[in-house]
N, C-alpha and C. Protein backbone atom coordinates (compact mmCIF):
# COMPACT_ATOMS: atom_id res chain seq x y z
N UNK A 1 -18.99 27.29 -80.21
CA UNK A 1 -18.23 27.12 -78.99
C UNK A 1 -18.28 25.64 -78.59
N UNK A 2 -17.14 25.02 -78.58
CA UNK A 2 -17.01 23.80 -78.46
C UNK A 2 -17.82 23.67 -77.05
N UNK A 3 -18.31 22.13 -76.34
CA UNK A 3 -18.94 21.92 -75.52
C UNK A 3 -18.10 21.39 -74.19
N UNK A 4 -18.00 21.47 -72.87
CA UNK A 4 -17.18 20.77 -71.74
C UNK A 4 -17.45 19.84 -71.49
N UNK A 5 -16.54 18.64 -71.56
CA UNK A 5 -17.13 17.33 -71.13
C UNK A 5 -17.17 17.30 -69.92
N UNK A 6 -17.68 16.58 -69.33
CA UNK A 6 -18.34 16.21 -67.84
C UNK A 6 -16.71 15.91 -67.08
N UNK A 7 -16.10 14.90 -67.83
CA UNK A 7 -14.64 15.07 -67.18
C UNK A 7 -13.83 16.28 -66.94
N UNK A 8 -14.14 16.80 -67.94
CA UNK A 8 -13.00 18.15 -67.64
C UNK A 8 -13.50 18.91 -66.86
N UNK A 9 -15.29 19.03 -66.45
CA UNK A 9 -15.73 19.56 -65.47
C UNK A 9 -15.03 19.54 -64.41
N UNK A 10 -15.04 17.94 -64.07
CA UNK A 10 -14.75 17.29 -62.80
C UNK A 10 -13.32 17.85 -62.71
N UNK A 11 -12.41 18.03 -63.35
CA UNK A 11 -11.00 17.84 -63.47
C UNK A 11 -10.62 19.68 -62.75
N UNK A 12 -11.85 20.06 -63.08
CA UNK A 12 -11.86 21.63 -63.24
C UNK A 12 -12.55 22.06 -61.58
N UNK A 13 -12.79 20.97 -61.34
CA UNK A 13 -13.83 20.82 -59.31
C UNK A 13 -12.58 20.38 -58.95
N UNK A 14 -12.22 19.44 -59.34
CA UNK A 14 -10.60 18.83 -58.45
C UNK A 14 -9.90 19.60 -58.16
N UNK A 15 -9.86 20.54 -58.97
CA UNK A 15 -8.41 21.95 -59.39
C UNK A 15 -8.58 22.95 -58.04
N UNK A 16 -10.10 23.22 -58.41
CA UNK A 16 -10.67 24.18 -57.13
C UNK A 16 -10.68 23.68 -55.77
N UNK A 17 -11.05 22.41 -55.96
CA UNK A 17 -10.90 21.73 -54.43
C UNK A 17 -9.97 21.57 -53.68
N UNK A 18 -8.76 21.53 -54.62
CA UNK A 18 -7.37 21.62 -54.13
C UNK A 18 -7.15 22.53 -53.78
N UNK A 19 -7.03 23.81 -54.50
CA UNK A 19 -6.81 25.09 -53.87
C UNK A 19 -7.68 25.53 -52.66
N UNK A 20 -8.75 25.14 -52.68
CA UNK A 20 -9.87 25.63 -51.26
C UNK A 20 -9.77 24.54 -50.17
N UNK A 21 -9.20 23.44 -50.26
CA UNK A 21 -8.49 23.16 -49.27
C UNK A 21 -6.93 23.85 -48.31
N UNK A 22 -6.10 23.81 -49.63
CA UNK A 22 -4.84 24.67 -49.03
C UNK A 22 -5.08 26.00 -48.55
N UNK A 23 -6.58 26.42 -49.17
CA UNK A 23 -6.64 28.07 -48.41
C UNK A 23 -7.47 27.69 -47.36
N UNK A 24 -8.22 26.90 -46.89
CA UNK A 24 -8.86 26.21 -45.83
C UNK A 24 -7.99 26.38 -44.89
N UNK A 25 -7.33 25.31 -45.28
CA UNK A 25 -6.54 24.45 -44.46
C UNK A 25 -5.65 25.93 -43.51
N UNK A 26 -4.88 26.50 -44.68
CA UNK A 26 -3.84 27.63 -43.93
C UNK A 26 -4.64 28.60 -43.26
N UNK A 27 -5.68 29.27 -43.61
CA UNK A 27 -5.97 30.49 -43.07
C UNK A 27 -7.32 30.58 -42.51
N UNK A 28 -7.87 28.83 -42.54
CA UNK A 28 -8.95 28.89 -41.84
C UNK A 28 -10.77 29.33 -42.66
N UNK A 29 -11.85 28.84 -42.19
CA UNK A 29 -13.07 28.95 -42.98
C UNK A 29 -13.22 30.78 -42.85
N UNK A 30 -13.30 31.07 -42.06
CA UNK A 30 -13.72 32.38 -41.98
C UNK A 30 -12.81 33.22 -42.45
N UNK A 31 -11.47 33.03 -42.15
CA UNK A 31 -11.15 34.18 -42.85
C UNK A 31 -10.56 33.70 -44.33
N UNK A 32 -10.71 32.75 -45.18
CA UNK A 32 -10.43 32.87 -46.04
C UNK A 32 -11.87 33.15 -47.02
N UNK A 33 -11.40 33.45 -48.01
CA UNK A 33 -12.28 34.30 -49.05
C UNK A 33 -11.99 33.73 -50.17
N UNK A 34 -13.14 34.00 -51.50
CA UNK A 34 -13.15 33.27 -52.72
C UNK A 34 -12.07 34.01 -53.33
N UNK A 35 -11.63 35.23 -53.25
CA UNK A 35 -10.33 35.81 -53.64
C UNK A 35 -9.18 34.77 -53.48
N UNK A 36 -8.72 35.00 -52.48
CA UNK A 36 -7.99 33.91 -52.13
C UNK A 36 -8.15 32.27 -52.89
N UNK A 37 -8.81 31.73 -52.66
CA UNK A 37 -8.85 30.40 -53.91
C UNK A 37 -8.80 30.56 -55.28
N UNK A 38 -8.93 32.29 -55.83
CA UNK A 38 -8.75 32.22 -56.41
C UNK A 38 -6.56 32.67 -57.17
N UNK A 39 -6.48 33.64 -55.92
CA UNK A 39 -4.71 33.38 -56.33
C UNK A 39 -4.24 31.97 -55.93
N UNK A 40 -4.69 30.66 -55.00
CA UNK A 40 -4.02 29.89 -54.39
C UNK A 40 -4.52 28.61 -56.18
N UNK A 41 -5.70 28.88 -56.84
CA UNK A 41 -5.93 28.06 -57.80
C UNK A 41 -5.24 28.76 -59.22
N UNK A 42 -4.84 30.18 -59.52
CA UNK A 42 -4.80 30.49 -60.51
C UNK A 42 -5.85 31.17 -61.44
N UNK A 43 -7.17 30.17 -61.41
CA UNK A 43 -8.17 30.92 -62.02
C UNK A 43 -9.20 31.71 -61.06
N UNK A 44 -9.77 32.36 -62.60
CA UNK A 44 -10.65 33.24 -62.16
C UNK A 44 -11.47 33.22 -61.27
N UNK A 45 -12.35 33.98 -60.83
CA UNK A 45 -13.42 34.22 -59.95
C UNK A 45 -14.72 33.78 -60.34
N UNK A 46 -15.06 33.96 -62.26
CA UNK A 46 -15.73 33.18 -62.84
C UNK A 46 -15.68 31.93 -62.87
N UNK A 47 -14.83 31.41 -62.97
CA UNK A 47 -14.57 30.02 -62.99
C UNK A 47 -14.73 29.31 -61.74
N UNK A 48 -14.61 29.80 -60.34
CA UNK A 48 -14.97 29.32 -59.47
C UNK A 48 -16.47 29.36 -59.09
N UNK A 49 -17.18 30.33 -59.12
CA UNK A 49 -18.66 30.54 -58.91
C UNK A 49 -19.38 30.21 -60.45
N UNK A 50 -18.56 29.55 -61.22
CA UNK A 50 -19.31 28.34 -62.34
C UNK A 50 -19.34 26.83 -61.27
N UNK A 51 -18.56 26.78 -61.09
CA UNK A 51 -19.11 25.40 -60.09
C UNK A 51 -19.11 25.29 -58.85
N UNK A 52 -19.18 26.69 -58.21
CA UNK A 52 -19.63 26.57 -56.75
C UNK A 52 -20.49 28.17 -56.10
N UNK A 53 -21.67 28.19 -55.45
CA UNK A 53 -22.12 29.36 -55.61
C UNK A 53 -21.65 29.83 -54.38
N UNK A 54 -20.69 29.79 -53.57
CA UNK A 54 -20.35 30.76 -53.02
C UNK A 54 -19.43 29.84 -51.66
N UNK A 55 -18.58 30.58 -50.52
CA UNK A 55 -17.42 29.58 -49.73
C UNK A 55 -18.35 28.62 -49.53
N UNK A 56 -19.50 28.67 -48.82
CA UNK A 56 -20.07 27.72 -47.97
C UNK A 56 -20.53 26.59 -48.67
N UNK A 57 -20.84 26.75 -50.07
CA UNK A 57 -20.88 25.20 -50.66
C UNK A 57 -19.59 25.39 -51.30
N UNK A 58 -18.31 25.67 -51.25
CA UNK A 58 -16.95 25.54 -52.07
C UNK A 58 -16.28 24.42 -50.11
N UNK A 59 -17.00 25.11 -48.97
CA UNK A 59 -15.81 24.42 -48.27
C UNK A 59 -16.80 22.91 -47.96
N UNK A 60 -18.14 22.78 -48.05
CA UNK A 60 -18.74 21.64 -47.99
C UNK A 60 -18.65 20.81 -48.99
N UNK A 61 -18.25 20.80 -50.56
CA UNK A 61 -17.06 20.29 -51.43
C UNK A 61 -16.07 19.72 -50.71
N UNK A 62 -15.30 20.47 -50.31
CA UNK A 62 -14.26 20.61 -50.14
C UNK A 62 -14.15 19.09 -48.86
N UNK A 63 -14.54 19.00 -47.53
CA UNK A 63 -15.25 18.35 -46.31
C UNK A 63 -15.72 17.15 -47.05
N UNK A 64 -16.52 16.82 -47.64
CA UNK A 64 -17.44 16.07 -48.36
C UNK A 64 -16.20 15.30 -49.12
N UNK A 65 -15.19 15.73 -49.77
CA UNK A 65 -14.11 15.09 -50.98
C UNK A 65 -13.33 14.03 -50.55
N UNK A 66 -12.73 15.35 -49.05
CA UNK A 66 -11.65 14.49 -47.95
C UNK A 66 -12.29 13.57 -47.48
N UNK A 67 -13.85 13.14 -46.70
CA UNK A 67 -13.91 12.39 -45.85
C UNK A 67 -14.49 11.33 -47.11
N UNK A 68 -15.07 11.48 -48.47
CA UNK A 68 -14.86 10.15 -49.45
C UNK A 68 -13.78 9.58 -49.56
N UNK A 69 -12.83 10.04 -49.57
CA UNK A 69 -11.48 9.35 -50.00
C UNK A 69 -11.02 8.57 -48.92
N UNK A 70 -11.69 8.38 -47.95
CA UNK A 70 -11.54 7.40 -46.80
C UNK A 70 -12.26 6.36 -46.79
N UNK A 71 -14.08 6.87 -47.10
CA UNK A 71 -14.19 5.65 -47.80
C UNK A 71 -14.74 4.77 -48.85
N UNK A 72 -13.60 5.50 -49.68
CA UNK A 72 -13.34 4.61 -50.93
C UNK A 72 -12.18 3.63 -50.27
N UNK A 73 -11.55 3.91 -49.51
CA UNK A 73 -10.48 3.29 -49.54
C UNK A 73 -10.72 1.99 -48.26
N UNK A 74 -11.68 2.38 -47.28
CA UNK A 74 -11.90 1.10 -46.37
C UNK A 74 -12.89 0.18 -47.04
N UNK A 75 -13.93 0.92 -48.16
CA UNK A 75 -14.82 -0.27 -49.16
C UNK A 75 -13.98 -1.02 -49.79
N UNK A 76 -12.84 0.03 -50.47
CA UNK A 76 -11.71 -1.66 -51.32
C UNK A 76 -11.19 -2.43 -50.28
N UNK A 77 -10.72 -1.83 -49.42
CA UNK A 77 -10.06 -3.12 -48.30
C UNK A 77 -11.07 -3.93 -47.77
N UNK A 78 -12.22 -3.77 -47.38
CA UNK A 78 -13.35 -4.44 -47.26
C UNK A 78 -13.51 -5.88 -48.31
N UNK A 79 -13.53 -5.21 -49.69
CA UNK A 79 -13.68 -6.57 -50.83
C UNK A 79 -12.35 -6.69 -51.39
N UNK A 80 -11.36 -6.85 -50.57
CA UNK A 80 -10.28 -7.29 -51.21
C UNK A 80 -9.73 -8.45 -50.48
N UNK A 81 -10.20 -10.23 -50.28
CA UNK A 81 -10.38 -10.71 -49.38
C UNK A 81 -10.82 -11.11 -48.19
N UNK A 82 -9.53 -10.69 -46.82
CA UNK A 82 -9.73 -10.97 -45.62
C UNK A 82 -10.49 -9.43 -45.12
N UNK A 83 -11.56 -9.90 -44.29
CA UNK A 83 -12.24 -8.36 -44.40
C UNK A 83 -10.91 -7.22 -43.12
N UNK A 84 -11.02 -6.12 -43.52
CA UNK A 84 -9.82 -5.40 -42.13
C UNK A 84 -10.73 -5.70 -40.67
N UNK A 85 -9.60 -5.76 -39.99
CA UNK A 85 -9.95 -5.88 -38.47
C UNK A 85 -10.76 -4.37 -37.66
N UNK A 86 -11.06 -4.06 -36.83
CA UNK A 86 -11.30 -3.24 -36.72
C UNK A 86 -10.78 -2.26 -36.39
N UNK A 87 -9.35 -2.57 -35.82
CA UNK A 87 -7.89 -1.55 -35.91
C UNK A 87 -7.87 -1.50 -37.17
N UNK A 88 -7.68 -2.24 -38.10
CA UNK A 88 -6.88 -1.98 -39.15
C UNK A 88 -8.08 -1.12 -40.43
N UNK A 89 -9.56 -0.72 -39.82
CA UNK A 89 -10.36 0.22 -40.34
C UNK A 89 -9.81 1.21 -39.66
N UNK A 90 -9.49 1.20 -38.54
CA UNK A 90 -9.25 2.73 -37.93
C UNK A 90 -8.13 3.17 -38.41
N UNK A 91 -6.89 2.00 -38.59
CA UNK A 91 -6.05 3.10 -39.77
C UNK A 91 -6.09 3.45 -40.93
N UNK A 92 -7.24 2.93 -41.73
CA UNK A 92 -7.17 2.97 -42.81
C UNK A 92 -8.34 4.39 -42.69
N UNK A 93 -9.15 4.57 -41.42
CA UNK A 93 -9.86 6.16 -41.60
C UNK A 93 -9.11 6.98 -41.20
N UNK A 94 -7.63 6.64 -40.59
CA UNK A 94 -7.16 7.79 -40.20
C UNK A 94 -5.82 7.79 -41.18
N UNK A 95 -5.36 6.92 -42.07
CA UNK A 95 -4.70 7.09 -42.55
C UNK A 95 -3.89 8.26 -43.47
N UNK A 96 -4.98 8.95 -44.03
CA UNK A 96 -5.12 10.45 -44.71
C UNK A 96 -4.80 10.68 -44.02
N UNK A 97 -5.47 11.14 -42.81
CA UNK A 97 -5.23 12.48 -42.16
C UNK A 97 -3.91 12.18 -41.46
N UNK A 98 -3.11 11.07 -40.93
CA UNK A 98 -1.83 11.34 -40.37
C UNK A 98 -0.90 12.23 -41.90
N UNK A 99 -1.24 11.31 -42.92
CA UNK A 99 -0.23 12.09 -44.06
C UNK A 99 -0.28 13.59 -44.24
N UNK A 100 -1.46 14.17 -44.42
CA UNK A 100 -1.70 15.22 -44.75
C UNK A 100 -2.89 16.02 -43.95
N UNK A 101 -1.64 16.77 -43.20
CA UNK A 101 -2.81 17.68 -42.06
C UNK A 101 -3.82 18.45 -42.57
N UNK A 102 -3.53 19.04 -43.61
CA UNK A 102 -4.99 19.87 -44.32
C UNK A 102 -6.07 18.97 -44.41
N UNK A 103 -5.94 17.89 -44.60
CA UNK A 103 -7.66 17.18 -44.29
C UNK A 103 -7.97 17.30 -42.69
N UNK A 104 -7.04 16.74 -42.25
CA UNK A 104 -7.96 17.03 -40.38
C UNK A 104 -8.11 18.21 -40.53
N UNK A 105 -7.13 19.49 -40.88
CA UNK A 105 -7.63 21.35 -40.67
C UNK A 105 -8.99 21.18 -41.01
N UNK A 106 -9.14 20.86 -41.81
CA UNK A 106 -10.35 21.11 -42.10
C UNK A 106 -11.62 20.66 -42.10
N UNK A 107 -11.81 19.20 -41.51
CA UNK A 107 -12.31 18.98 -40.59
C UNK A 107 -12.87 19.01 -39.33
N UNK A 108 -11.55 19.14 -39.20
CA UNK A 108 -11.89 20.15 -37.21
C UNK A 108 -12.85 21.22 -37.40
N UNK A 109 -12.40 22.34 -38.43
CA UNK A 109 -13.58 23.10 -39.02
C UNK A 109 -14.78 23.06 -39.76
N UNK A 110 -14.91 22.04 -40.22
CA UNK A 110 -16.16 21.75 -40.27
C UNK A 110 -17.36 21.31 -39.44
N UNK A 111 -16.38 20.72 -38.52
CA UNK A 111 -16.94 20.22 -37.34
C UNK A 111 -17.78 21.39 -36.40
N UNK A 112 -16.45 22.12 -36.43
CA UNK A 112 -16.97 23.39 -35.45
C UNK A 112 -17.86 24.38 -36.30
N UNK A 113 -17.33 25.09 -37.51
CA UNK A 113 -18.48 26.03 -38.14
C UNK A 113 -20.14 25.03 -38.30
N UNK A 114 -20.17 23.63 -38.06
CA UNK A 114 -21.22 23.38 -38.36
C UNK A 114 -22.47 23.25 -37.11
N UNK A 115 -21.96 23.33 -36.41
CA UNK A 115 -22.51 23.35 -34.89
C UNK A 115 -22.98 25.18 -34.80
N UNK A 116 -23.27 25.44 -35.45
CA UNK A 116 -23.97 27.41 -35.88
C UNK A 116 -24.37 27.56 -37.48
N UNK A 117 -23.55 26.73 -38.15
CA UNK A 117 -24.56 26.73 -39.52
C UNK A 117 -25.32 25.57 -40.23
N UNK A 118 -26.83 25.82 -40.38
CA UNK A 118 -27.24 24.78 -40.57
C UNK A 118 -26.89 23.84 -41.88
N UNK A 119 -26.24 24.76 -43.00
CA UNK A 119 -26.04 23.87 -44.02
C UNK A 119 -25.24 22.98 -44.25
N UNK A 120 -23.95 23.54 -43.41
CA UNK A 120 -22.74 22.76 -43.23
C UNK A 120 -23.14 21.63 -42.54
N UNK A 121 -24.05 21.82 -41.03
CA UNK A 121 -24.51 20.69 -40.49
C UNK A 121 -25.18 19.84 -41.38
N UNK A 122 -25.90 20.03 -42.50
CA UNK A 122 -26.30 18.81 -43.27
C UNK A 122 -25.63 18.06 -44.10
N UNK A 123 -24.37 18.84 -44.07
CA UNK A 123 -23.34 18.10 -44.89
C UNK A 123 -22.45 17.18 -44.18
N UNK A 124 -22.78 17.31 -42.71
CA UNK A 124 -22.03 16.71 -42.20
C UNK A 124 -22.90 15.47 -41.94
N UNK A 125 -23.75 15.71 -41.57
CA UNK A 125 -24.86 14.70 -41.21
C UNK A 125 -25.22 13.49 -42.51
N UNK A 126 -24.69 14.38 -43.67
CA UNK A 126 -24.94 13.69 -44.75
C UNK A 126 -23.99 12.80 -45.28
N UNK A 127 -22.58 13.14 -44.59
CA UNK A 127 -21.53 12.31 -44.63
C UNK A 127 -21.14 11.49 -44.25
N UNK A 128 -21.34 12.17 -42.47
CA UNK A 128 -21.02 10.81 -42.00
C UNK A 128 -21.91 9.68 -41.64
N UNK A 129 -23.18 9.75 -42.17
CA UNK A 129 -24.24 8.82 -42.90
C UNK A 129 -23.60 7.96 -43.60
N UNK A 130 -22.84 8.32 -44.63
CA UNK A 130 -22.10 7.46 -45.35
C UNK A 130 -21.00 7.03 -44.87
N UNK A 131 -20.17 8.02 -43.85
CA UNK A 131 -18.84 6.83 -43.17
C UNK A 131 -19.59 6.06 -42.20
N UNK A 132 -20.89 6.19 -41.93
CA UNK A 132 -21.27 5.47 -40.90
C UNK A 132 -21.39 3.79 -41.71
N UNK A 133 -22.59 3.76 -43.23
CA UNK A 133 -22.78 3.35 -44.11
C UNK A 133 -21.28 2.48 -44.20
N UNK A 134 -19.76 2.87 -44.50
CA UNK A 134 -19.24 2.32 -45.16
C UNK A 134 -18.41 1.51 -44.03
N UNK A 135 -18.49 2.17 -42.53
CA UNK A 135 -17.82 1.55 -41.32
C UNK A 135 -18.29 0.48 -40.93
N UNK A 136 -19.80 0.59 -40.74
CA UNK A 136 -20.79 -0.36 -40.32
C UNK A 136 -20.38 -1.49 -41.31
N UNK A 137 -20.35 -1.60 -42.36
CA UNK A 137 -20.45 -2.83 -43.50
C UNK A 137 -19.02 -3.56 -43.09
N UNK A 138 -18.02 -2.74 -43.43
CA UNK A 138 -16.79 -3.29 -43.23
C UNK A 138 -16.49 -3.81 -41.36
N UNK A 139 -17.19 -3.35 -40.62
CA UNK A 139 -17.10 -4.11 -39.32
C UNK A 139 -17.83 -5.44 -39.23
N UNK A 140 -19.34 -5.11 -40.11
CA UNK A 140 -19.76 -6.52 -40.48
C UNK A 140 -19.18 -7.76 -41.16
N UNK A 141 -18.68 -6.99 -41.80
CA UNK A 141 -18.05 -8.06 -42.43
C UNK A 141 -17.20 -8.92 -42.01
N UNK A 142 -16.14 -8.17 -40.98
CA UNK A 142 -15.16 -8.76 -40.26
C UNK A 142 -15.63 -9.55 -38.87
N UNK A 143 -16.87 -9.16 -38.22
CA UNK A 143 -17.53 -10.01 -37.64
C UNK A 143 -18.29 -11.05 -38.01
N UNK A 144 -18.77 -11.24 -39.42
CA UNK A 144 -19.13 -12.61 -39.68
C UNK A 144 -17.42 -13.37 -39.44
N UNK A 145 -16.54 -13.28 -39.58
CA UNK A 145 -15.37 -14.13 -39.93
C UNK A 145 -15.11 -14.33 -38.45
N UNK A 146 -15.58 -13.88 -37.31
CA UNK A 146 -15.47 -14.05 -36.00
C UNK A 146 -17.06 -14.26 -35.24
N UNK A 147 -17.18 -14.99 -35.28
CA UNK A 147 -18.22 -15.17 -34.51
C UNK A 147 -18.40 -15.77 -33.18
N UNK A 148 -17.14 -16.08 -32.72
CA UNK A 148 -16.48 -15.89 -31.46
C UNK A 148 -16.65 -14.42 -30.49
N UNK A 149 -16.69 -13.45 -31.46
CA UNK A 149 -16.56 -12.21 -30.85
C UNK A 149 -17.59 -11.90 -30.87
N UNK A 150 -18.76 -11.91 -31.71
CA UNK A 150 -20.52 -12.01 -31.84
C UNK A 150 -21.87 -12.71 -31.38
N UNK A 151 -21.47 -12.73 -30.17
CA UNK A 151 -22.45 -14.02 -29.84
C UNK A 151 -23.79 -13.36 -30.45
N UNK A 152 -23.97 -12.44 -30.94
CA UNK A 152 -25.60 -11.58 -31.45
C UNK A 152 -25.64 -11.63 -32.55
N UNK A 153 -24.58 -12.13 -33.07
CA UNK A 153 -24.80 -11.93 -34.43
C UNK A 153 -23.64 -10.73 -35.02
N UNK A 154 -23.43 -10.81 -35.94
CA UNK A 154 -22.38 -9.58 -36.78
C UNK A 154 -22.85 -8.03 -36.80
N UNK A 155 -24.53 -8.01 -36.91
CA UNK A 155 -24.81 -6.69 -37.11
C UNK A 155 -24.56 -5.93 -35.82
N UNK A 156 -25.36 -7.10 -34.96
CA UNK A 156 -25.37 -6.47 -33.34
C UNK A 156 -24.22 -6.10 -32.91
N UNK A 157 -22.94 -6.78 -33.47
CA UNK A 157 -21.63 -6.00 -32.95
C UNK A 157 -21.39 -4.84 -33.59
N UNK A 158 -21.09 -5.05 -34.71
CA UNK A 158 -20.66 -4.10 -36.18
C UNK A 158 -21.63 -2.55 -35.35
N UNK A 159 -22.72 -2.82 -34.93
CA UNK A 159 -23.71 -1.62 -34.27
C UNK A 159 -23.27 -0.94 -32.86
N UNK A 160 -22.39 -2.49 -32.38
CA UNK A 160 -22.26 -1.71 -31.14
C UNK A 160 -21.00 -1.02 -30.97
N UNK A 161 -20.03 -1.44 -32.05
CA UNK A 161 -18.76 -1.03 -31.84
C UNK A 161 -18.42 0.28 -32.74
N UNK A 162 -19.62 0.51 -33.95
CA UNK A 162 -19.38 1.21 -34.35
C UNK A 162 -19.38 3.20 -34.35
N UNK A 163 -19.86 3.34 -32.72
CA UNK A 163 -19.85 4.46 -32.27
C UNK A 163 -18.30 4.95 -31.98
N UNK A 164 -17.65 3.71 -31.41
CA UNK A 164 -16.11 3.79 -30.69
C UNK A 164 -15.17 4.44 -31.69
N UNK A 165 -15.01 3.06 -32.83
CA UNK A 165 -14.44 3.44 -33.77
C UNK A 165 -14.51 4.40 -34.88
N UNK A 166 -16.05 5.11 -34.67
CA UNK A 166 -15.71 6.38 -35.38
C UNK A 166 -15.24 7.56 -34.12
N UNK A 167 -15.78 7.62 -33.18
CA UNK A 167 -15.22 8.22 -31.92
C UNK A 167 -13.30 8.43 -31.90
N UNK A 168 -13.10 7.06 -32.09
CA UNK A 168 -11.37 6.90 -32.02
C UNK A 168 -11.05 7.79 -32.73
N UNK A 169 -11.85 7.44 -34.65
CA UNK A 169 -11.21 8.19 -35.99
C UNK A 169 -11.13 9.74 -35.13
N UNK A 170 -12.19 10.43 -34.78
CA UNK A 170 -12.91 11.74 -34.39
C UNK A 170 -11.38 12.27 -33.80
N UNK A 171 -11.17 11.66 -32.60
CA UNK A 171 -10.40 11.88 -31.45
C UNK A 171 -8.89 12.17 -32.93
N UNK A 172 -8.30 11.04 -33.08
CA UNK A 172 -7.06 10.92 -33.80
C UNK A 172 -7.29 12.66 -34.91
N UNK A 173 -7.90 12.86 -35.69
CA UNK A 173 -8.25 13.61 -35.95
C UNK A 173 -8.14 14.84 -35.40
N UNK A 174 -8.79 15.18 -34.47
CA UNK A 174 -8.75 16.33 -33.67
C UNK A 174 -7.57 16.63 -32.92
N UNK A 175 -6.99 15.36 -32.57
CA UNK A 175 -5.55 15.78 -31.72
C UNK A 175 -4.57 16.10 -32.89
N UNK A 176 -4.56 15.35 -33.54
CA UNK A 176 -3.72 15.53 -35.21
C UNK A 176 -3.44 16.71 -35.47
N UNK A 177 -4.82 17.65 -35.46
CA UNK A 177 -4.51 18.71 -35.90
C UNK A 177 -4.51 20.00 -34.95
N UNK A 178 -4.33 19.44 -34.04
CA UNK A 178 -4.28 20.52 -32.70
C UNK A 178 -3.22 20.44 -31.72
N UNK A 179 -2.93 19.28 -31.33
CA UNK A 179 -1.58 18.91 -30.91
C UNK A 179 -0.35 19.23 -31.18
N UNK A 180 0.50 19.67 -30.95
CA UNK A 180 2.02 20.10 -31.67
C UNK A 180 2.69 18.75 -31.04
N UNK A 181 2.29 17.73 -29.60
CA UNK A 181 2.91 16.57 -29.12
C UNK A 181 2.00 15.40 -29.78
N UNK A 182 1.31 15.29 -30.72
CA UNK A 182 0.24 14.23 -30.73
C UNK A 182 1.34 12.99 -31.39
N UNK A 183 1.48 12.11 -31.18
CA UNK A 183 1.98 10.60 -31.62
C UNK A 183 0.83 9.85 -32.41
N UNK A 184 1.18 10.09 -33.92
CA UNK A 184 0.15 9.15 -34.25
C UNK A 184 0.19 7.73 -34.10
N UNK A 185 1.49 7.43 -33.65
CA UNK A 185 1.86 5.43 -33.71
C UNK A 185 1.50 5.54 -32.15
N UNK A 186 1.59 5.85 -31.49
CA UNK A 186 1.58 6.04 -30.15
C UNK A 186 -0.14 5.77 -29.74
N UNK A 187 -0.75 6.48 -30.20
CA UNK A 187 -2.06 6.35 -30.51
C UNK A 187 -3.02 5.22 -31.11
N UNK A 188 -2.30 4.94 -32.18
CA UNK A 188 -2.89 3.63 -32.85
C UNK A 188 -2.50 2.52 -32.22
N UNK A 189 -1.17 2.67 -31.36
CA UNK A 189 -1.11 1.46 -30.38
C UNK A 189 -2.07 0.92 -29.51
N UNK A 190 -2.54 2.14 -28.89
CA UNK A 190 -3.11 2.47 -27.64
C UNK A 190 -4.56 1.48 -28.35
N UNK A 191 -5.02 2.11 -29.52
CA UNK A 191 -6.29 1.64 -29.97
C UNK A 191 -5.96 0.11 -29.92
N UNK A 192 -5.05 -0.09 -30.80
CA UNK A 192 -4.82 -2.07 -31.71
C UNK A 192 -4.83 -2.58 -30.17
N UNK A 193 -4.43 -2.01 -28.73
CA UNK A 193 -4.48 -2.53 -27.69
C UNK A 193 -6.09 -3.01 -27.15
N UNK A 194 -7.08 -2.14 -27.62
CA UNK A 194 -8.25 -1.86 -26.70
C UNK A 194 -9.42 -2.94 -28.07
N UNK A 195 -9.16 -2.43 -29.16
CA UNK A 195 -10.17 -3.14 -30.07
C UNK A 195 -9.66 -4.51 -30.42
N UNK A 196 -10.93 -4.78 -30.51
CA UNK A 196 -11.10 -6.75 -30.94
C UNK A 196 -10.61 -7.16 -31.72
N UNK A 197 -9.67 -8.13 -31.65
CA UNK A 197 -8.95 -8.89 -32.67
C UNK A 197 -9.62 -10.39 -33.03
């Protein structure tokens, strides 16, 4: 029996992740079921509980995927030159989620199922450790290039501002996907108005 490479693993987590988002996303943590990811992915039931032992680590996957892909994407803008401003981190964390509401759905729910389950809460805690990790750096960064705006130094700002601007992301987020009136330009105005240029 030939052997699985580690890629096609991954390729084979992507597949599932996709589908347990769109069943996330539509019908919600609780009532959707590994049944379900499995008509919304195609494969089996085996094949899903080969790389995930059951919803609650398939939707903390799932939570964990969306909020990397944010930042991967404010670390490249970070080392790609001029560091982003601190508006222009907040669109780049909220950028996903204006495109595609199934990442805020499911967020919002993670948010909330994790405030009663403890595991989810460590996944969250464990994450946004790392958007904290990848916000903090990229605000530093953009405060060494202003030190006009730092009289403390870069960290001391990057520390102090960085409750707001994940607060903002939080907020944009939550109205995103709860709002039927939410304005996302309307919103990011409001912010590019209030944060430091």
């Amino acid at each position: 029996m030939p052997r699985i490479t580690e890629a096609r693993r991954e390729a084979r987590r992507d597949q599932i992740r996709a589908a347990a988002l769109r069943s996330f996303a539509a019908k919600g943590y609780q009532r959707t079921s590994i049944a379900d990811v499995v008509t919304e992915s195609g494969l089996s039931a085996g094949a899903i509980y080969g790389h995930y032992a059951d919803k609650g680590e398939l939707f903390a996957a799932v939570a964990q995927h969306v909020l990397s892909r944010r930042d991967d994407e404010i670390a490249a803008a970070s080392h790609e030159g001029v560091p982003p401003s601190p508006y222009e981190i907040l669109v780049l964390l909220t950028g996903g989620m204006a495109r595609d509401l199934a990442d805020g759905r499911v967020l919002v729910q993670l948010w909330s199922e994790s405030t009663v389950d403890p595991a989810l809460r460590a996944v969250v805690q464990r994450v946004v450790g790392s958007v904290r990790g990848v916000l903090g750096d990229a605000l530093r960064n953009w405060f060494a290039t202003r030190p006009d705006l730092a009289p403390d130094g870069p960290d001391a700002a990057a520390q102090l501002l960085l409750p707001v601007v994940m607060g903002l992301g939080q907020a944009f987020i939550m109205q995103r996907a709860l709002l039927e009136d939410f304005d996302p330009d309307a919103y990011l105005a409001a912010a590019e108005a209030v944060l430091p240029r």
